[in-house]
N, C-alpha and C. Protein backbone atom coordinates (compact mmCIF):
# COMPACT_ATOMS: atom_id res chain seq x y z
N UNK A 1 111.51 92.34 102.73
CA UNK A 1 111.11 91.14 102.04
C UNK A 1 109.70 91.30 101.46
N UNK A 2 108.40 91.62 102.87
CA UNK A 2 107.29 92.37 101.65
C UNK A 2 107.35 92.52 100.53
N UNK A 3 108.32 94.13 100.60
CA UNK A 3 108.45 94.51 99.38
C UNK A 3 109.32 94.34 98.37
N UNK A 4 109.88 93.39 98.06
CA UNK A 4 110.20 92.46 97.11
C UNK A 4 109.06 91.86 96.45
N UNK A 5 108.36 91.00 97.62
CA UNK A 5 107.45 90.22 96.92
C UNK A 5 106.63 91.03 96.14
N UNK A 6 106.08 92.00 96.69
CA UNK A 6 105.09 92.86 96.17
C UNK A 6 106.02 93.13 94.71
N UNK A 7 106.79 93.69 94.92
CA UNK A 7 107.64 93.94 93.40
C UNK A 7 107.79 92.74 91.94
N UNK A 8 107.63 91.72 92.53
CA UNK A 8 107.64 90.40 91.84
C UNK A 8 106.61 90.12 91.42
N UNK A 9 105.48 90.56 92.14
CA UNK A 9 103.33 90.75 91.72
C UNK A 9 102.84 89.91 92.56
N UNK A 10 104.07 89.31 93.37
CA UNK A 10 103.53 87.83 94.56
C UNK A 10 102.41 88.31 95.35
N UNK A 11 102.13 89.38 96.18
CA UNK A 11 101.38 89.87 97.12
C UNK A 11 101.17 91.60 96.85
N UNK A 12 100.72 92.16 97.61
CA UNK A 12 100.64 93.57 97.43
C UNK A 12 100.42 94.04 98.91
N UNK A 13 100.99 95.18 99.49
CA UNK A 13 100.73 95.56 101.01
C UNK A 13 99.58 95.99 101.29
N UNK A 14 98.31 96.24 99.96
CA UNK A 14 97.24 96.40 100.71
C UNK A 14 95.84 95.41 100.44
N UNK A 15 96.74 93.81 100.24
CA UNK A 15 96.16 92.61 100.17
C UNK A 15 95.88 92.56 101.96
N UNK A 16 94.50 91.94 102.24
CA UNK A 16 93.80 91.66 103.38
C UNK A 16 95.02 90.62 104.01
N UNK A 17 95.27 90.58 105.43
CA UNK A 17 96.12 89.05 106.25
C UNK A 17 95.23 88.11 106.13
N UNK A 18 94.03 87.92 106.10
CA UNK A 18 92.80 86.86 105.56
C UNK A 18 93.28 86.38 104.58
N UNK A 19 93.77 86.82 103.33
CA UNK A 19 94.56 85.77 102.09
C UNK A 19 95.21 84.95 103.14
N UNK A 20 96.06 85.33 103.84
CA UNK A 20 97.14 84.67 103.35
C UNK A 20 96.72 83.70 104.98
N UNK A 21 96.13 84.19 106.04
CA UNK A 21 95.99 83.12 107.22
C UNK A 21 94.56 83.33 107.26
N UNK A 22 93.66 82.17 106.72
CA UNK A 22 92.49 82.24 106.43
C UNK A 22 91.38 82.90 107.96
N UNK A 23 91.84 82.00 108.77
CA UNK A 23 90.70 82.18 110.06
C UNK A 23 91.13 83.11 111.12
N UNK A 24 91.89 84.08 110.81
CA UNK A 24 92.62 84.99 111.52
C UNK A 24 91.50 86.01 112.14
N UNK A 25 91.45 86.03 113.36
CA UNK A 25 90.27 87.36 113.60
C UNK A 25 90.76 88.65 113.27
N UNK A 26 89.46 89.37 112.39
CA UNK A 26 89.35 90.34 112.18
C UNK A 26 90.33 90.57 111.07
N UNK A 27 90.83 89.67 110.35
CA UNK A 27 91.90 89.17 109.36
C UNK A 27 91.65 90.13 107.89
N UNK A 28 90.36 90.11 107.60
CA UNK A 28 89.69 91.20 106.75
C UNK A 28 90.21 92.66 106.90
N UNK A 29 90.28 92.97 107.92
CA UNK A 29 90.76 94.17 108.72
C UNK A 29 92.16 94.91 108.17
N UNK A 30 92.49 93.99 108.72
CA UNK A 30 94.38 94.27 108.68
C UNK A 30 94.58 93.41 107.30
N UNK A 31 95.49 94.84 106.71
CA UNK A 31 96.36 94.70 105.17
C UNK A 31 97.87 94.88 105.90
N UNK A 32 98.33 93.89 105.09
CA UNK A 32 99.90 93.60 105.13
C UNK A 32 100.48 95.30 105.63
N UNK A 33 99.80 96.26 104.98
CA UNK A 33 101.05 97.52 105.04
C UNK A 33 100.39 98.03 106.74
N UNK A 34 99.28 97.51 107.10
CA UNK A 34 99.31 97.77 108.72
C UNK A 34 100.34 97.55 109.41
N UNK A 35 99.93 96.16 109.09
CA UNK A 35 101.76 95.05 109.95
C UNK A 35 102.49 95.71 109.73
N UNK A 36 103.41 96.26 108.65
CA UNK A 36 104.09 96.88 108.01
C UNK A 36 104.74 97.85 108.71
N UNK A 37 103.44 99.15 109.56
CA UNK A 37 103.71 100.05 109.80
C UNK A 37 103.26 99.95 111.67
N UNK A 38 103.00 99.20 111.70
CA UNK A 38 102.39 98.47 113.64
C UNK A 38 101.27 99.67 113.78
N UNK A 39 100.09 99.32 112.60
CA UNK A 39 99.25 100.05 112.83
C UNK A 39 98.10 99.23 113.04
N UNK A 40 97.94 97.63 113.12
CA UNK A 40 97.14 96.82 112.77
C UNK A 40 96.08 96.31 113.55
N UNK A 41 96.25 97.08 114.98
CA UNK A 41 94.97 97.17 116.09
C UNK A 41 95.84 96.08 116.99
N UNK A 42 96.76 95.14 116.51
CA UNK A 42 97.09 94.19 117.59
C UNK A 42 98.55 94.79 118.75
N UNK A 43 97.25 94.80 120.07
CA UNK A 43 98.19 95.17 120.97
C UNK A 43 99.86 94.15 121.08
N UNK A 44 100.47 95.18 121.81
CA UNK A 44 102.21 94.57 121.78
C UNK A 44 101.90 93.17 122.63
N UNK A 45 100.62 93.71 123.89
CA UNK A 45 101.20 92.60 125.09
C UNK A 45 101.26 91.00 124.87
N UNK A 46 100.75 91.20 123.33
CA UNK A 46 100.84 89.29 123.00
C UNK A 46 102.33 88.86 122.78
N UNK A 47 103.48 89.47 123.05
CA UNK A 47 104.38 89.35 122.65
C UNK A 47 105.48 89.23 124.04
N UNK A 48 105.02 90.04 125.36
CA UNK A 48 105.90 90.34 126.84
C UNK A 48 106.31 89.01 126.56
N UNK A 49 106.26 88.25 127.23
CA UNK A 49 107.42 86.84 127.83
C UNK A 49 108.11 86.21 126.66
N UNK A 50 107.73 86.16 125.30
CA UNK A 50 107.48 85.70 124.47
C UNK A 50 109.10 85.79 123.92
N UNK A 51 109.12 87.21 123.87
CA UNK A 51 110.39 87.98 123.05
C UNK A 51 111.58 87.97 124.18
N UNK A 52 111.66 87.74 125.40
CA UNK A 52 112.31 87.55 126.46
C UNK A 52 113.27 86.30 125.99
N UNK A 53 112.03 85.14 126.06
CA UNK A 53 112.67 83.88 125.37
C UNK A 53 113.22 83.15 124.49
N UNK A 54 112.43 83.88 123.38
CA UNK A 54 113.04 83.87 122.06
C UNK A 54 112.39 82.46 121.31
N UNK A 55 111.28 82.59 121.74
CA UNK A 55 110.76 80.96 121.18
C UNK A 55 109.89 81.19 120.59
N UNK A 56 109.74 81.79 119.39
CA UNK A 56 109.12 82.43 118.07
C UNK A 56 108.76 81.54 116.91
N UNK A 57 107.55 80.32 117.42
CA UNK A 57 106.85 78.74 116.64
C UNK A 57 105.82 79.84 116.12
N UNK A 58 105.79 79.74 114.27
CA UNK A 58 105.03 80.57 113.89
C UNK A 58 103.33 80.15 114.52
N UNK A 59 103.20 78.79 114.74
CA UNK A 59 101.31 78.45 114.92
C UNK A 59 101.07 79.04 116.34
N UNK A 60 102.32 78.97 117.23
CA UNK A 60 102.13 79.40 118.48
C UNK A 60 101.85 80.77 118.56
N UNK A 61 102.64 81.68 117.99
CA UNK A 61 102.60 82.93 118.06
C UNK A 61 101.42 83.53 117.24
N UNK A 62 100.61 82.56 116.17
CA UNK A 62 99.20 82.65 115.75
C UNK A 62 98.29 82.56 116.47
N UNK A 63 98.55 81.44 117.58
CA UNK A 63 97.20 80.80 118.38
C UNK A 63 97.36 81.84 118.96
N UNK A 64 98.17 82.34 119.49
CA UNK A 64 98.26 83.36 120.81
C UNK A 64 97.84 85.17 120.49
N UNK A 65 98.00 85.23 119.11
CA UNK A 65 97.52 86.46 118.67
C UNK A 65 96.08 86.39 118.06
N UNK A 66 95.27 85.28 118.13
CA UNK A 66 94.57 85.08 117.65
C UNK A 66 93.30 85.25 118.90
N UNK A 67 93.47 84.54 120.01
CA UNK A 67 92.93 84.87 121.50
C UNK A 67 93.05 86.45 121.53
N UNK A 68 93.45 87.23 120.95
CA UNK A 68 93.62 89.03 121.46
C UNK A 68 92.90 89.63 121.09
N UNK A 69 92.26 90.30 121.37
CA UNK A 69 91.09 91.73 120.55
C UNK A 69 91.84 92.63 120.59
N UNK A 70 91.52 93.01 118.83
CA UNK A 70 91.95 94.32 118.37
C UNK A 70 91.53 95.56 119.00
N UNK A 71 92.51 96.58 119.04
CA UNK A 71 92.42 97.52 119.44
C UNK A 71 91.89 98.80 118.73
N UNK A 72 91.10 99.61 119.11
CA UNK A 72 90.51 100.72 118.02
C UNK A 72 91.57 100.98 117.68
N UNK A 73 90.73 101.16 115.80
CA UNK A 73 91.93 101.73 115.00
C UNK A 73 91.35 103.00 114.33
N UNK A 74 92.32 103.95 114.20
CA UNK A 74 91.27 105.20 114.62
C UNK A 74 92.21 106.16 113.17
C-alpha cells in the first residue's frame, strides 16, 4: 500500500514519520522505508501482549510506542 501511494506522488518512503504523526519521538529520524524494512530503532517489545490479543487502536499503539526509546541505529 506504501508503495502505491508513493506511485500516485501521495508520500514517498524516504518522507520523515514526523509528516505524517507530528509529535512522534525521534519522528525526524525514521523515514517510512525504515518501517518498511523494521529498521527504524523501535524495539519489537512494544508490541509482546499486544499482538497476543489482537487489540490494535491505532492512538493506543501510538501512545505506547511513543513511551519507548529508540534503539541504536547503526
Amino acid at each position: 500500500a506504501i508503495l502505491q501511494l508513493q506511485e500516485k506522488g501521495k508520500l514517498n518512503i524516504e518522507d520523515n514519520l514526523s509528516q505524517f504523526i507530528v509529535d512522534f519521538p525521534d519522528g525526524e529520524k525514521i523515514q517510512l522505508k525504515h518501517l518498511l524494512n523494521h529498521s527504524s530503532g523501535q524495539p519489537q517489545s512494544w508490541r509482546d501482549n499486544w499482538y497476543e490479543k489482537r487489540k490494535f487502536v491505532f492512538d493506543s499503539i501510538i501512545a505506547k510506542i511513543k513511551s519507548i526509546r529508540l534503539l541504536a541505529q547503526g
